[in-house]
N, C-alpha and C. Protein backbone atom coordinates (compact mmCIF):
# COMPACT_ATOMS: atom_id res chain seq x y z
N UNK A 1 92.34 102.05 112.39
CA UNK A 1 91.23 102.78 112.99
C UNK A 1 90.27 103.21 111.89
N UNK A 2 89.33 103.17 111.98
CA UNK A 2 88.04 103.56 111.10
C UNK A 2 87.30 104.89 111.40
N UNK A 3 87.89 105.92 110.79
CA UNK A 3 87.94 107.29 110.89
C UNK A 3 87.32 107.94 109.76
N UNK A 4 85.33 106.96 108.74
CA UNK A 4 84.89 107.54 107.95
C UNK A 4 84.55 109.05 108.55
N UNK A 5 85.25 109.76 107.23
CA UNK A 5 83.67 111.43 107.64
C UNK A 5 84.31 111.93 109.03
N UNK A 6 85.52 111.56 109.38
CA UNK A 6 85.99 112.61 110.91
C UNK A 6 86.40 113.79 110.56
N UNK A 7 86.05 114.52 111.28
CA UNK A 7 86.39 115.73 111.21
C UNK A 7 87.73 116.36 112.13
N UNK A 8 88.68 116.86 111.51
CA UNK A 8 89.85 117.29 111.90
C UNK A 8 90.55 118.75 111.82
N UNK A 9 89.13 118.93 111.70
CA UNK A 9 89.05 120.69 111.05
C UNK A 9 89.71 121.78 111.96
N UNK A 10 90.89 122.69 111.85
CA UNK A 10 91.55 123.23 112.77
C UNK A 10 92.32 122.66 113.75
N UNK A 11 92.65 121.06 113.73
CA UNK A 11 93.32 120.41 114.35
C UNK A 11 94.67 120.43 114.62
N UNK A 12 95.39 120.30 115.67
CA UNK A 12 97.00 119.91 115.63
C UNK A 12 97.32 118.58 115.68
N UNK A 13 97.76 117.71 114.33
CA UNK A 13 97.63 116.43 114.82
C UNK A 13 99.44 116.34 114.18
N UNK A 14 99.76 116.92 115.33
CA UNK A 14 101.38 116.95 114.64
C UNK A 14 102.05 115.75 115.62
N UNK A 15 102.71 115.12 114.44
CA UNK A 15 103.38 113.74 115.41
C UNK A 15 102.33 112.27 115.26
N UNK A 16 101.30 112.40 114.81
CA UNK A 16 100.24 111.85 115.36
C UNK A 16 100.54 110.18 114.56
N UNK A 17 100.22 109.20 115.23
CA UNK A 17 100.27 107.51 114.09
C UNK A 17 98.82 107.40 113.55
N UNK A 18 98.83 107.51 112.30
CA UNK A 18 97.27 107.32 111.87
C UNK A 18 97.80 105.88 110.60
N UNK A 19 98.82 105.91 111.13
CA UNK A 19 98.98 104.65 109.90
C UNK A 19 97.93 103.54 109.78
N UNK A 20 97.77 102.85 108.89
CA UNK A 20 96.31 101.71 108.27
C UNK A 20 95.16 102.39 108.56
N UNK A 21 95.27 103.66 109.44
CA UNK A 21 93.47 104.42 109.28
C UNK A 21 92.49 104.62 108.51
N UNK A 22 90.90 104.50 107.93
CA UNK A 22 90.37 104.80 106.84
C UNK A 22 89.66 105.64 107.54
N UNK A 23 90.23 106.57 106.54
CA UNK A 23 90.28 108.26 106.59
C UNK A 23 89.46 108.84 105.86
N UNK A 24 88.68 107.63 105.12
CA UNK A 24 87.89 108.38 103.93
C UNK A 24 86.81 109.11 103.90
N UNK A 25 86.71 110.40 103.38
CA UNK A 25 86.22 111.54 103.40
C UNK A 25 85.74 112.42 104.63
N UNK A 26 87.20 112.57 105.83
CA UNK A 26 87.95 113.15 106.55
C UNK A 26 88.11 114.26 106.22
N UNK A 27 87.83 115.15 107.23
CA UNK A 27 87.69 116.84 106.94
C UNK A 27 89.13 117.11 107.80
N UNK A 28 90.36 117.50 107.20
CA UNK A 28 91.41 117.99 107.40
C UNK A 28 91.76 119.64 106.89
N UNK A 29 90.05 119.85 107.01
CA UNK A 29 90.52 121.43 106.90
C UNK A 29 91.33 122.45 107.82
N UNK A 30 92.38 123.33 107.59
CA UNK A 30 93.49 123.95 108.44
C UNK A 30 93.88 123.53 108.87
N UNK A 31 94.02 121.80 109.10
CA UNK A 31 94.62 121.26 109.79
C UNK A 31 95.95 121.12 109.85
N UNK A 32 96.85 120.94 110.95
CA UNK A 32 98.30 120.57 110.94
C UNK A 32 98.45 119.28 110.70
N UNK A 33 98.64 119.02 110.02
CA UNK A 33 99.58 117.12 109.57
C UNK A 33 100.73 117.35 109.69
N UNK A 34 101.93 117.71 109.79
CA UNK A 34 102.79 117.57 109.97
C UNK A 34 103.45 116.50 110.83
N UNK A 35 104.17 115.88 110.27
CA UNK A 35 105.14 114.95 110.83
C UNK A 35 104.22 113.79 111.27
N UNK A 36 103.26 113.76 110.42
CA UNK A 36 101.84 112.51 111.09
C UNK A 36 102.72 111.49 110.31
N UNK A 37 102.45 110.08 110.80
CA UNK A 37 102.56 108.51 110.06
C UNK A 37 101.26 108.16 109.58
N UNK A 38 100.94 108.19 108.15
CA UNK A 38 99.95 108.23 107.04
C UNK A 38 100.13 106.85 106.21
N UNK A 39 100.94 106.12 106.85
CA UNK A 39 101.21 104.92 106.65
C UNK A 39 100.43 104.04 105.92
N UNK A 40 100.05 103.91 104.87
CA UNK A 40 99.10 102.81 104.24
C UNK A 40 97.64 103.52 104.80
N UNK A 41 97.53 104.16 105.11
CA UNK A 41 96.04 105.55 105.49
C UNK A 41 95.31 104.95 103.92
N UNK A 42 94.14 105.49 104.18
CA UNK A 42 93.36 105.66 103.32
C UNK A 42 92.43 107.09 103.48
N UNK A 43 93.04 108.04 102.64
CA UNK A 43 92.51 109.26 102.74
C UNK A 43 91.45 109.40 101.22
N UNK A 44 90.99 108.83 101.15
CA UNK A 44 90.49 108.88 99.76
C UNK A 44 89.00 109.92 100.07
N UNK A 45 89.16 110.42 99.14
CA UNK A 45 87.58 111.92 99.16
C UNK A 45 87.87 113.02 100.19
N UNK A 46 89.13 112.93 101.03
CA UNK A 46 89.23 113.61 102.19
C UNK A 46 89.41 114.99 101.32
N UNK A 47 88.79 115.88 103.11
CA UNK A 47 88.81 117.02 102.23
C UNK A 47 90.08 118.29 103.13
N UNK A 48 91.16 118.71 102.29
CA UNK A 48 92.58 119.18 102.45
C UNK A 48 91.82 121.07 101.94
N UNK A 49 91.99 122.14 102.70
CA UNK A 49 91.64 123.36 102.52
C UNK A 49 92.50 124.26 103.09
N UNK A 50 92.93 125.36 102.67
CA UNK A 50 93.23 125.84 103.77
C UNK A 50 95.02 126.16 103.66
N UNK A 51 95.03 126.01 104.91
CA UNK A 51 96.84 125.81 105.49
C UNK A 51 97.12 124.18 105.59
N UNK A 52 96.26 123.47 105.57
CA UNK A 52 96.26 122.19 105.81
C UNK A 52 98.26 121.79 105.19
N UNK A 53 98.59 121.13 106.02
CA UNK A 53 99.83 121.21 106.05
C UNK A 53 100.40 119.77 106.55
N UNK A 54 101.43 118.84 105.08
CA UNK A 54 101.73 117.65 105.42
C UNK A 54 103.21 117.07 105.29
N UNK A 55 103.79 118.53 105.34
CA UNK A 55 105.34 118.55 105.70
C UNK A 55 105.92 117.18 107.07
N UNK A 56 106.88 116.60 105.97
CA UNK A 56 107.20 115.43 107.20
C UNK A 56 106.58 114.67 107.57
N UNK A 57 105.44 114.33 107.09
CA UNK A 57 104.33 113.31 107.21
C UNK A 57 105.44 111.87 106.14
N UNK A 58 104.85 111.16 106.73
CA UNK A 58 105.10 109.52 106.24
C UNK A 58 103.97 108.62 105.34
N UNK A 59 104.18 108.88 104.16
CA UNK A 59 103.49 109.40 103.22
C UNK A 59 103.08 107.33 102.60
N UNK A 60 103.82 106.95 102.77
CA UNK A 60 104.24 105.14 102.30
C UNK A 60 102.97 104.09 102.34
N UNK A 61 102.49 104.19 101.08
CA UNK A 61 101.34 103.33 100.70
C UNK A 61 100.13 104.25 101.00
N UNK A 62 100.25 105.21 101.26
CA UNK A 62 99.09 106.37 101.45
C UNK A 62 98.13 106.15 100.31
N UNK A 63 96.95 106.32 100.34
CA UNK A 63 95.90 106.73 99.39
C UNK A 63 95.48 108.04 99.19
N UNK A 64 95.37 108.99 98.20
CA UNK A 64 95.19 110.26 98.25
C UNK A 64 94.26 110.21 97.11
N UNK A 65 93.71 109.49 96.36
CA UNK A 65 92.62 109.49 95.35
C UNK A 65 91.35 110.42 95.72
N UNK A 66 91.36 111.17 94.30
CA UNK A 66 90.64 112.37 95.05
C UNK A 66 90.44 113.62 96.21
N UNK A 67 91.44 113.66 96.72
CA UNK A 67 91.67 114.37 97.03
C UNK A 67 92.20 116.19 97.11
N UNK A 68 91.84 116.95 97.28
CA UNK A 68 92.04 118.08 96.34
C UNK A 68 92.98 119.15 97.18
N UNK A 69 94.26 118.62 96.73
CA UNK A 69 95.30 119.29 97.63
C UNK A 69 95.80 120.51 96.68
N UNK A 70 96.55 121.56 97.58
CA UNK A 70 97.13 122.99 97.21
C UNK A 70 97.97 121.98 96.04
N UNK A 71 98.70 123.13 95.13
CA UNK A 71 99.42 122.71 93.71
C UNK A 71 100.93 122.49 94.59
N UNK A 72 101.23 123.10 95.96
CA UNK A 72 102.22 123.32 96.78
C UNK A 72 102.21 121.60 97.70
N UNK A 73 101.20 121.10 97.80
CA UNK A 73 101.10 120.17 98.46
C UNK A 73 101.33 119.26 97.42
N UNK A 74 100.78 119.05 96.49
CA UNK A 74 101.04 118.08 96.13
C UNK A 74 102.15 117.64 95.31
N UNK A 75 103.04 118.92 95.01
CA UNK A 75 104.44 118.62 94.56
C UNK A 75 105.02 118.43 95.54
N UNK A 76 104.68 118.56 96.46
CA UNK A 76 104.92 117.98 97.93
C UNK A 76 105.67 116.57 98.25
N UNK A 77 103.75 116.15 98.16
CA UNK A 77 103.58 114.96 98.00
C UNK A 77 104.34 113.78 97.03
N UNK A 78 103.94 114.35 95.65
CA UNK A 78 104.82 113.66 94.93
C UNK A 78 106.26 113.41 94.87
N UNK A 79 106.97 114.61 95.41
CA UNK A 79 108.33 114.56 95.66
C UNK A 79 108.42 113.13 96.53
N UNK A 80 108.01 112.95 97.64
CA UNK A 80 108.14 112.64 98.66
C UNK A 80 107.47 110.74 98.88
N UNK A 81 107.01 110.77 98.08
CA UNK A 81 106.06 109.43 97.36
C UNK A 81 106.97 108.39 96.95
N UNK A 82 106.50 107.07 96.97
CA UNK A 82 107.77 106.28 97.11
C UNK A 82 107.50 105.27 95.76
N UNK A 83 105.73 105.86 95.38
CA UNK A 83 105.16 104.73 94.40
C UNK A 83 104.14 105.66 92.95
């Protein structure tokens, strides 16, 4: 899905398949991610503020370049990263 510049701001997108989506520069401010499939996503420039939250998300071939996540998220992330 081709999701430039969407806005997801205050969203619940818990559960959600966004896998192969380009996500790039996607407003995921406060948003819930949780438990989303981020599957090969391309989140690149997206913008993460907030509570924005990506616990349990499916993280596998994800793009996160540039992106400016909490110091909490992204040890997160990296924990959880397969590459």
């Amino acid at each position: 899905a081709k999701l430039l510049g969407a806005s997801f701001f205050d969203a619940d997108l818990t559960g959600a398949d966004l896998s192969d989506a380009d996500l790039r520069g996607a407003d995921f401010s406060l948003a819930n991610v949780t438990k989303v499939n981020l599957t090969n996503a391309n989140l690149e420039g997206a913008l993460v503020t907030g509570n924005t939250s990506f616990k349990g998300s499916i993280i596998t071939g994800a793009d996160f370049t540039d992106v400016p996540l909490r110091e909490d998220q992204k040890e997160y992330l990296c924990k959880i990263a397969d590459g």
